[in-house]
Protein backbone atom coordinates (compact mmCIF):
# COMPACT_ATOMS: atom_id res chain seq x y z
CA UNK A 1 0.00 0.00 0.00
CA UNK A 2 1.38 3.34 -0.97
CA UNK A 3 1.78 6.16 1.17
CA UNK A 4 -0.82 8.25 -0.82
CA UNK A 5 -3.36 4.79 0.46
CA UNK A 6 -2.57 4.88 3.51
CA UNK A 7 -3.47 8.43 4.12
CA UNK A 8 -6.37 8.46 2.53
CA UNK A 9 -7.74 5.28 4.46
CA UNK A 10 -6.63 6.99 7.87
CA UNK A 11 -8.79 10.12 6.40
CA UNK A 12 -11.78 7.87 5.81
CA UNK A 13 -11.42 6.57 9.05
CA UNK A 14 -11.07 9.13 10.78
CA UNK A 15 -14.27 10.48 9.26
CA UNK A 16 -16.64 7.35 10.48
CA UNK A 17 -14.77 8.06 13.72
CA UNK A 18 -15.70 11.55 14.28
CA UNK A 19 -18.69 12.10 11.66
CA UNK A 20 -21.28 14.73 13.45
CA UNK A 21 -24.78 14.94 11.81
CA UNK A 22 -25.96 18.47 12.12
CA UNK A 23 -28.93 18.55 13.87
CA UNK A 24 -30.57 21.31 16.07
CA UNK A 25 -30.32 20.74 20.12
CA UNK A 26 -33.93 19.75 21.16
CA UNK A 27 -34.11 21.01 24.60
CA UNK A 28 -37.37 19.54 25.37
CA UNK A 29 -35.83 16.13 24.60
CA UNK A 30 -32.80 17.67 26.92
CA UNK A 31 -34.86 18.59 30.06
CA UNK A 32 -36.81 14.87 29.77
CA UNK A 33 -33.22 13.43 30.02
CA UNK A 34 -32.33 15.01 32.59
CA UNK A 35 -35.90 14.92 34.86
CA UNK A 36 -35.37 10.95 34.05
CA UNK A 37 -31.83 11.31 36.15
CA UNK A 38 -31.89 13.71 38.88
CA UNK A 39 -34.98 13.26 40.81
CA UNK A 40 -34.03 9.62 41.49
CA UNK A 41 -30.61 10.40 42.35
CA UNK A 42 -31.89 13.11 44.92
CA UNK A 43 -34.89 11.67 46.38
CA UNK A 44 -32.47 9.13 47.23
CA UNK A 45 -30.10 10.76 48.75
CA UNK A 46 -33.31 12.89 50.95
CA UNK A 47 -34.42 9.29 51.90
CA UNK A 48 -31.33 8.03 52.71
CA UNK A 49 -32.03 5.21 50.00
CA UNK A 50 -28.87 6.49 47.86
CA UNK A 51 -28.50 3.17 46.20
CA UNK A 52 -32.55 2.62 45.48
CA UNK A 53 -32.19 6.23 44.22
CA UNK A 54 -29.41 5.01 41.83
CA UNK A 55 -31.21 2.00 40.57
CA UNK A 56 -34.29 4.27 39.65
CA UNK A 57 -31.88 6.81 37.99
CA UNK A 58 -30.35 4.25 36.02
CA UNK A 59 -33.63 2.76 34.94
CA UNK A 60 -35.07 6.20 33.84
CA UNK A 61 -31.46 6.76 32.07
CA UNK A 62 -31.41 3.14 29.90
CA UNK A 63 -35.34 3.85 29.03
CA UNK A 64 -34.49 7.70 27.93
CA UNK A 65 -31.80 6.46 25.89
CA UNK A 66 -34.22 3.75 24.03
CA UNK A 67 -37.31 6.08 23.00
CA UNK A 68 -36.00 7.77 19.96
CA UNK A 69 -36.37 11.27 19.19
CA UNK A 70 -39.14 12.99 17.68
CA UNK A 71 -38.79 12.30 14.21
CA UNK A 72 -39.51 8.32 14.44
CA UNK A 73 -42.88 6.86 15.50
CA UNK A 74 -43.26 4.21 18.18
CA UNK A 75 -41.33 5.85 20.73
CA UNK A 76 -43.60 4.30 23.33
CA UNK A 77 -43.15 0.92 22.07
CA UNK A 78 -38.97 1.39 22.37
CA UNK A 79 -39.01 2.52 25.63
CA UNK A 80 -41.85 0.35 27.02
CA UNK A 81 -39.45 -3.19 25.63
CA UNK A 82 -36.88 -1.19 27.42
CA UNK A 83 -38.66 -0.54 30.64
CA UNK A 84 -39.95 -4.51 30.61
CA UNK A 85 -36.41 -5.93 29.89
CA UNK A 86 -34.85 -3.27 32.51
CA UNK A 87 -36.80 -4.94 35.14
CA UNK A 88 -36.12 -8.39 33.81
CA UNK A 89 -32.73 -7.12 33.82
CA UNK A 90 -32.30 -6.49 37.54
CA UNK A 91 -34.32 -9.46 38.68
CA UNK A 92 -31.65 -11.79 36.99
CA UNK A 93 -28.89 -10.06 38.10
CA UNK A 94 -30.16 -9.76 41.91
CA UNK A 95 -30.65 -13.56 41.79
CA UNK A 96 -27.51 -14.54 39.62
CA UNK A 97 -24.88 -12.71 41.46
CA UNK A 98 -24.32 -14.75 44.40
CA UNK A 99 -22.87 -17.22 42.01
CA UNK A 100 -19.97 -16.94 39.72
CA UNK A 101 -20.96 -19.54 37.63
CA UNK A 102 -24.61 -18.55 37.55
CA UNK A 103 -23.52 -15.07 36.59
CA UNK A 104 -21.23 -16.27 33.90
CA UNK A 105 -23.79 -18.02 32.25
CA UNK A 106 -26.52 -15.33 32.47
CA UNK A 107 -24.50 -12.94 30.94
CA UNK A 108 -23.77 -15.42 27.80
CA UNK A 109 -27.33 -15.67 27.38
CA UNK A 110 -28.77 -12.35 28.17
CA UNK A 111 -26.65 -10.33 26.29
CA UNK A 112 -26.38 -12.70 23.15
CA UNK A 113 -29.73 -12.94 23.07
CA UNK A 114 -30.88 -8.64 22.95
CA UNK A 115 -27.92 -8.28 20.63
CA UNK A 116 -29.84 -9.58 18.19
CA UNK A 117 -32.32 -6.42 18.13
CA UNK A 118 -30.14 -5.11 15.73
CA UNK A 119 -32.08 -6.39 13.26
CA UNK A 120 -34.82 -3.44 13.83
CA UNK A 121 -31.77 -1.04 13.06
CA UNK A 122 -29.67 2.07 15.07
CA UNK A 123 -32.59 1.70 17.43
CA UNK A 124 -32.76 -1.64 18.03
CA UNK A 125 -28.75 -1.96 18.51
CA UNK A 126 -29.22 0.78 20.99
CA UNK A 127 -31.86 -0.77 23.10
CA UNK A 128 -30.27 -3.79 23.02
CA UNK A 129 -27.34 -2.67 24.20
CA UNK A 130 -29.29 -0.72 27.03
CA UNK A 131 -30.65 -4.15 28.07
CA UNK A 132 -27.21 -5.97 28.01
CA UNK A 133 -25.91 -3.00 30.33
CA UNK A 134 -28.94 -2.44 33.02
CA UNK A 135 -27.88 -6.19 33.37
CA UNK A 136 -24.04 -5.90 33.99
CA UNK A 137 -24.21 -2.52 36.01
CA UNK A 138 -26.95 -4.23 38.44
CA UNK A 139 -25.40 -7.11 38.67
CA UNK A 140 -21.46 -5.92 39.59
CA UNK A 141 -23.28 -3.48 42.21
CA UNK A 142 -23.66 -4.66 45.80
CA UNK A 143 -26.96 -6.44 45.99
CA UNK A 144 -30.14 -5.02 46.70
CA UNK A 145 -33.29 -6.71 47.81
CA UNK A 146 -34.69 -8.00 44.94
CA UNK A 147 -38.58 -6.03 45.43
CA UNK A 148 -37.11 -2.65 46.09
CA UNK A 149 -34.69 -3.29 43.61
CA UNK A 150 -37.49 -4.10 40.89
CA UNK A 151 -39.27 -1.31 42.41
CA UNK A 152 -36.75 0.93 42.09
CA UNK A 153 -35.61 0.60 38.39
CA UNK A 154 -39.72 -0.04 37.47
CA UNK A 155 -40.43 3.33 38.50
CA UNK A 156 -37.56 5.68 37.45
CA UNK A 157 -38.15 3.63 34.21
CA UNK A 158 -41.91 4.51 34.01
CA UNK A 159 -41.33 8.24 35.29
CA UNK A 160 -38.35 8.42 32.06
CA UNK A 161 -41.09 6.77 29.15
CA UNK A 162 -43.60 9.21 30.25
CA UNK A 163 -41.56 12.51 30.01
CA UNK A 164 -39.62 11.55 26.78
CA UNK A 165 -43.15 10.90 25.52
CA UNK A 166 -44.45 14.25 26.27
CA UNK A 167 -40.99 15.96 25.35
CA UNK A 168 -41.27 14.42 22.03
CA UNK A 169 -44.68 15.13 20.79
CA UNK A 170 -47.12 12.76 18.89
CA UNK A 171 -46.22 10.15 16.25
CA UNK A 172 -44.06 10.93 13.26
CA UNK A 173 -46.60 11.51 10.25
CA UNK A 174 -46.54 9.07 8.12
CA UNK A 175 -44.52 8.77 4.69
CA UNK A 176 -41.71 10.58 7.19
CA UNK A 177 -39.29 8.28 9.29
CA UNK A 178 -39.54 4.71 9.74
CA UNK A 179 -41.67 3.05 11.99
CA UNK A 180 -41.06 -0.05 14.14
CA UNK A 181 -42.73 -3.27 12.81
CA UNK A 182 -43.72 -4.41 16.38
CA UNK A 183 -42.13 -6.81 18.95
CA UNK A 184 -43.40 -9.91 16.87
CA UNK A 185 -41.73 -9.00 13.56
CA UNK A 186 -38.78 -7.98 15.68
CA UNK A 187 -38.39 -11.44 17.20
CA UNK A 188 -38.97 -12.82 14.19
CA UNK A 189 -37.09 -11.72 11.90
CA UNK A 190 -34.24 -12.01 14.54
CA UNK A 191 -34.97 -15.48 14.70
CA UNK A 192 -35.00 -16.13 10.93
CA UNK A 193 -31.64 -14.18 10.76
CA UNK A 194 -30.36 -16.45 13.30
CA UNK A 195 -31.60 -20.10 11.91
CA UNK A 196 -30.50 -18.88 8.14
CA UNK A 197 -27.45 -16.73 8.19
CA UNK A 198 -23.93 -17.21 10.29
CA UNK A 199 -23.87 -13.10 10.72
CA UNK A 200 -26.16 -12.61 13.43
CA UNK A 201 -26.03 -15.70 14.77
CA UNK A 202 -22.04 -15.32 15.23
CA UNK A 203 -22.22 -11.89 16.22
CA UNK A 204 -24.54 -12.98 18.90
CA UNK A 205 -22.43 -16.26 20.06
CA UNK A 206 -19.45 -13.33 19.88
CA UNK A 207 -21.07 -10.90 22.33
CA UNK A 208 -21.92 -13.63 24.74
CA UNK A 209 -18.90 -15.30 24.60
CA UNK A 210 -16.35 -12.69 25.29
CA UNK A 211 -18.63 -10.57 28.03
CA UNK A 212 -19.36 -13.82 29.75
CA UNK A 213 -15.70 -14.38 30.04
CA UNK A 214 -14.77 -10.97 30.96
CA UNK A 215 -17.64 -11.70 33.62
CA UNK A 216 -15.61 -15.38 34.64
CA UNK A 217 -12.09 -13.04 34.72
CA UNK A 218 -13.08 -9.92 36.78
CA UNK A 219 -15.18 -11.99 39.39
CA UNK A 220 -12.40 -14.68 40.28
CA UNK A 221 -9.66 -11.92 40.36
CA UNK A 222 -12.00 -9.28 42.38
CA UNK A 223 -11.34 -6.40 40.09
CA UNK A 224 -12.60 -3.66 41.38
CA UNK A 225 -15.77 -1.96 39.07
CA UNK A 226 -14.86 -4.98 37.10
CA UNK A 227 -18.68 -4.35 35.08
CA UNK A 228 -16.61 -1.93 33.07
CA UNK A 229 -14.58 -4.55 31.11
CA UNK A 230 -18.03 -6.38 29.97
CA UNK A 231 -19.52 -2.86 29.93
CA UNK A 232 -16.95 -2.10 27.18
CA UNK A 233 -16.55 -5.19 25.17
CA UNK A 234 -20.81 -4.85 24.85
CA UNK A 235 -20.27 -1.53 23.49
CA UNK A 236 -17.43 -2.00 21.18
CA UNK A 237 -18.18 -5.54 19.59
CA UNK A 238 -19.70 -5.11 16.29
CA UNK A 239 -20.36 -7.87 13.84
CA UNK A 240 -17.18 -7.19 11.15
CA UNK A 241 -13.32 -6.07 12.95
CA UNK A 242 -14.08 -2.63 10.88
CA UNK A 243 -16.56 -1.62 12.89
CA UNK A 244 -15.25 -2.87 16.41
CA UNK A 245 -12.00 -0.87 15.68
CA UNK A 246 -14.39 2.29 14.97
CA UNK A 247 -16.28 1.76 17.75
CA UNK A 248 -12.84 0.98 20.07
CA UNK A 249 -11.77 4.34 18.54
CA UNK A 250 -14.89 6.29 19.40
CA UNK A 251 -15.32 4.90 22.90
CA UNK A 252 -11.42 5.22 24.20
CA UNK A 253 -11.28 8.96 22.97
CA UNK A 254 -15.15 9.50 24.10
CA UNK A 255 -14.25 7.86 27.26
CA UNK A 256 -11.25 9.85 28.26
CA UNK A 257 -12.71 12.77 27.81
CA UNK A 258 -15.81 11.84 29.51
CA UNK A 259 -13.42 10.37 32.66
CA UNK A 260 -11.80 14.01 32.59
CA UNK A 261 -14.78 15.77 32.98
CA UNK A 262 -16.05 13.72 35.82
CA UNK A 263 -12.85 13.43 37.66
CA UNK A 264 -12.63 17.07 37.69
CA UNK A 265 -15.64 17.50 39.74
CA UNK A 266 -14.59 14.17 42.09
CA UNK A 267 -11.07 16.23 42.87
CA UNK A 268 -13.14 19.11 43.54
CA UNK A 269 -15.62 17.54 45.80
CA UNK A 270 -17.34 14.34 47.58
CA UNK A 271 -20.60 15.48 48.11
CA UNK A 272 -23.06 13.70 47.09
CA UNK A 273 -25.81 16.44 46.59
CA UNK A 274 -22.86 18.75 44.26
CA UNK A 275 -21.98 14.66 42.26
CA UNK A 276 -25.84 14.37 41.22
CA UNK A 277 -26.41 18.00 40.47
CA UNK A 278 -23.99 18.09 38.03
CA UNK A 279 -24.79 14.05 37.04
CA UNK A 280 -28.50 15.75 36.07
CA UNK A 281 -26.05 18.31 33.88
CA UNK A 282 -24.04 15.80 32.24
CA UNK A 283 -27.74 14.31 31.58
CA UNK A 284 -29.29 17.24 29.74
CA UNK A 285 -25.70 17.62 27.52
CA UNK A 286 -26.04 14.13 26.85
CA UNK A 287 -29.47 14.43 25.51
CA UNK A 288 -29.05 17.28 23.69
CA UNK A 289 -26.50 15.58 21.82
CA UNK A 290 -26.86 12.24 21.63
CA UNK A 291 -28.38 12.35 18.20
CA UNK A 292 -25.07 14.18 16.52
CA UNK A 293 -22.86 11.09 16.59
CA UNK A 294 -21.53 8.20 18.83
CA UNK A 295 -18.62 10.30 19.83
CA UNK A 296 -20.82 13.08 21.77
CA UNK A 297 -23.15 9.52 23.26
CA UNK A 298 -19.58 8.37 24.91
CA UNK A 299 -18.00 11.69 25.69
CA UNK A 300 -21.48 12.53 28.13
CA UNK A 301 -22.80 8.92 28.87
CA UNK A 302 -19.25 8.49 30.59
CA UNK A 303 -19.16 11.47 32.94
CA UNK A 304 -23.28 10.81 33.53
CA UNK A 305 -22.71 7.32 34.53
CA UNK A 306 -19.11 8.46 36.18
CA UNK A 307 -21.20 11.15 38.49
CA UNK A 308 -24.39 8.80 38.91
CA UNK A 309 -22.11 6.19 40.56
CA UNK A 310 -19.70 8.69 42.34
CA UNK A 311 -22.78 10.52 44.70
CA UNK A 312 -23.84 6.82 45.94
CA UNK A 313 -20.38 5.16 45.76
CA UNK A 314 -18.13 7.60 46.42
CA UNK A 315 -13.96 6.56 46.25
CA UNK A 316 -12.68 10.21 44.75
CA UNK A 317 -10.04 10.05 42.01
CA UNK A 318 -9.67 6.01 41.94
CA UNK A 319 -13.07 5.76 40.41
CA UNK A 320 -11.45 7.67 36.95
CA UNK A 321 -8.54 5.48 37.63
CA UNK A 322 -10.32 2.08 37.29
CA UNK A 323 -12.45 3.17 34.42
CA UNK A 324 -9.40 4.49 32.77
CA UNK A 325 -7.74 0.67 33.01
CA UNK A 326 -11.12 -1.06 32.78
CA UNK A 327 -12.02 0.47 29.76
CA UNK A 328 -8.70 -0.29 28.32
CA UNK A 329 -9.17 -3.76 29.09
CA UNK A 330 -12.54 -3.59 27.57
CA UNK A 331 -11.24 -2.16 24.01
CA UNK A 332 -8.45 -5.07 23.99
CA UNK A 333 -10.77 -7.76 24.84
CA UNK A 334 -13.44 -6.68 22.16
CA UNK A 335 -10.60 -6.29 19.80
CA UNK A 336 -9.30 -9.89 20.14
CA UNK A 337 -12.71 -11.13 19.86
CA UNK A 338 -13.55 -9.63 17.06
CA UNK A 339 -10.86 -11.24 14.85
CA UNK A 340 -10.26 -14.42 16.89
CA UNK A 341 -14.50 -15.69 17.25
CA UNK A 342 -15.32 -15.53 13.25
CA UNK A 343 -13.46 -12.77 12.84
CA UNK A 344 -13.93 -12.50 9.29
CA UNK A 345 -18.13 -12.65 9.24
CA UNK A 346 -19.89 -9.70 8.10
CA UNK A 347 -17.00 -7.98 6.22
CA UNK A 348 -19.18 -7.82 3.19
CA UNK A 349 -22.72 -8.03 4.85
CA UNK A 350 -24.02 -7.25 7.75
CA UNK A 351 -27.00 -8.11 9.62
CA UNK A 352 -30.18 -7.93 7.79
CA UNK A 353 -32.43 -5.08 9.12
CA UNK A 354 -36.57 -4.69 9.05
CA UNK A 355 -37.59 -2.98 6.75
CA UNK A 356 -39.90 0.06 7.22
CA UNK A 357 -43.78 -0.76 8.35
């Protein structure tokens, strides 16, 4: 390859890596974001509940993220799956985590399985992905009991479907965006994909494989905020090696920005009221943005989730620390997986997606 090629494929990937859509900031959508963080987080912390409080924040944050924006219909329908599977989410975790094995294979099977929403496009993969982390967070936290932990993540979810459905309006008109086919066509189109094609099928067996591992490694070595390694590898894993190294691209420079922001306001404080004020913040950025590019989704979700964690469990500067080196174990782990389980599936075609109702 000349030197001429070379630059121009380090252009074009730097391109996919930082590529903004120009949008307008929808502060409605913003504000909904945000109401679906901080009133957990703070009503918590008035209760003395701090964890509950965290568990309902991070219910009302995975369902925000799943209801689209206003210009595609069904929101309801997104954010309901995600409020159902949240729940499921945090039942299995409360009742895996006592074992190691039990976790291990929970995680294979969980997360496999809501990869496969990809079919139903960006969407889908996004709610999916919510799904396979509500799971992993829950279940590396210290255990909650199980009803107020359902409780918990069933009502922050609930409170976060209704306001993103009032911040966003009524249905898209129709002849405008796509539309969701419905649960059924969802499943079962996954399900064809699955039983015909090795491309979903292996990208699923790849996402289950390497985060149940990474589950098997960080429990029997006690890594501390160990989630972050599967949290990783479930974000990065695509189903070709070109996309994983975008996404490993995206997510370390996202990241460490994200970790800067957040350990600036750890250095400057420990309180817990100041953390999930400016958690709620990093919220309303994040939703104001989230619809320009993957990039800006990182760079906020990190400090968000950073902050969320930091007013319940606080540990200062070593939180940034461990997400710095978790993360990094995250992108190498998704990286080897991607080219050593099938590695060369999807190159040429990737998953098949519904089509428009």
């Amino acid at each position: 390859m000349t030197a001429r090629a070379e630059e121009e494929q380090l252009e074009q990937l730097a391109g996919e890596v930082f590529r903004v859509d120009e949008r307008e900031i929808d502060f409605g959508i913003a504000l909904a974001g945000m109401l679906a963080v901080a009133p957990a987080l703070l009503i918590g912390l008035a209760t003395g509940e701090p964890t509950l409080g965290l568990l309902a924040a991070l219910g009302g944050l995975n369902v925000a993220l799943a209801v689209p924006g206003r210009d595609v219909s069904d929101r309801w329908a997104w954010g309901l799956l995600c409020l159902v599977g949240s729940v499921a989410a945090v039942a299995l975790a409360d009742v895996t985590q006592p074992s190691i094995a039990a976790c291990v294979v929970a995680t294979f099977f969980w997360t496999g399985a809501w990869s496969t929403l990809r079919v139903a496009g960006k969407h889908g993969a996004l709610t999916g992905f919510a799904l396979g982390a509500v799971f992993i967070i829950t279940n590396g936290l210290p255990a909650q009991p199980l009803g107020p932990a359902i409780a918990a993540v069933a009502v922050g979810g609930a409170a976060a479907l209704v306001l993103m459905l009032i911040a966003g309006g009524g249905p898209a008109p129709k002849g405008g965006a796509a539309t969701w086919p419905g649960i059924r066509a969802t499943l079962g189109a996954a399900w064809s994909a699955l039983c015909t094609g090795p491309v979903l099928r292996h990208h699923a067996l790849r996402i289950g494989i390497a985060t149940a591992a990474s589950v098997l490694a960080y429990r029997l070595i006690d890594l501390s905020y160990g989630y972050w390694v599967t949290l990783t590898i479930l974000a990065i894993l695509q189903p070709d090696p070109h996309a994983s190294r975008v996404r490993s691209i995206q997510r370390s420079t996202g990241s460490l920005i994200g970790i800067t922001i957040a350990a600036a306001f750890v250095f400057l404080t420990g309180d817990p009221w100041v953390l999930a004020t400016a958690a709620s913040l990093a919220a309303f950025a994040l939703f104001a943005m989230r619809e320009r590019s993957y990039h800006w989704l990182v760079m906020l979700l990190t400090p968000t989730a950073l902050l969320m964690i930091s007013s319940v469990f606080y540990s200062g500067l070593a939180l940034a620390g461990y997400r710095v080196l978790n993360t990094a174990l995250g992108i190498l782990l998704a990286l080897a997986a991607s080219w050593l389980i099938w590695g060369n599936d999807g190159i040429s075609k990737p998953p098949p997606a519904l089509p428009p109702r």
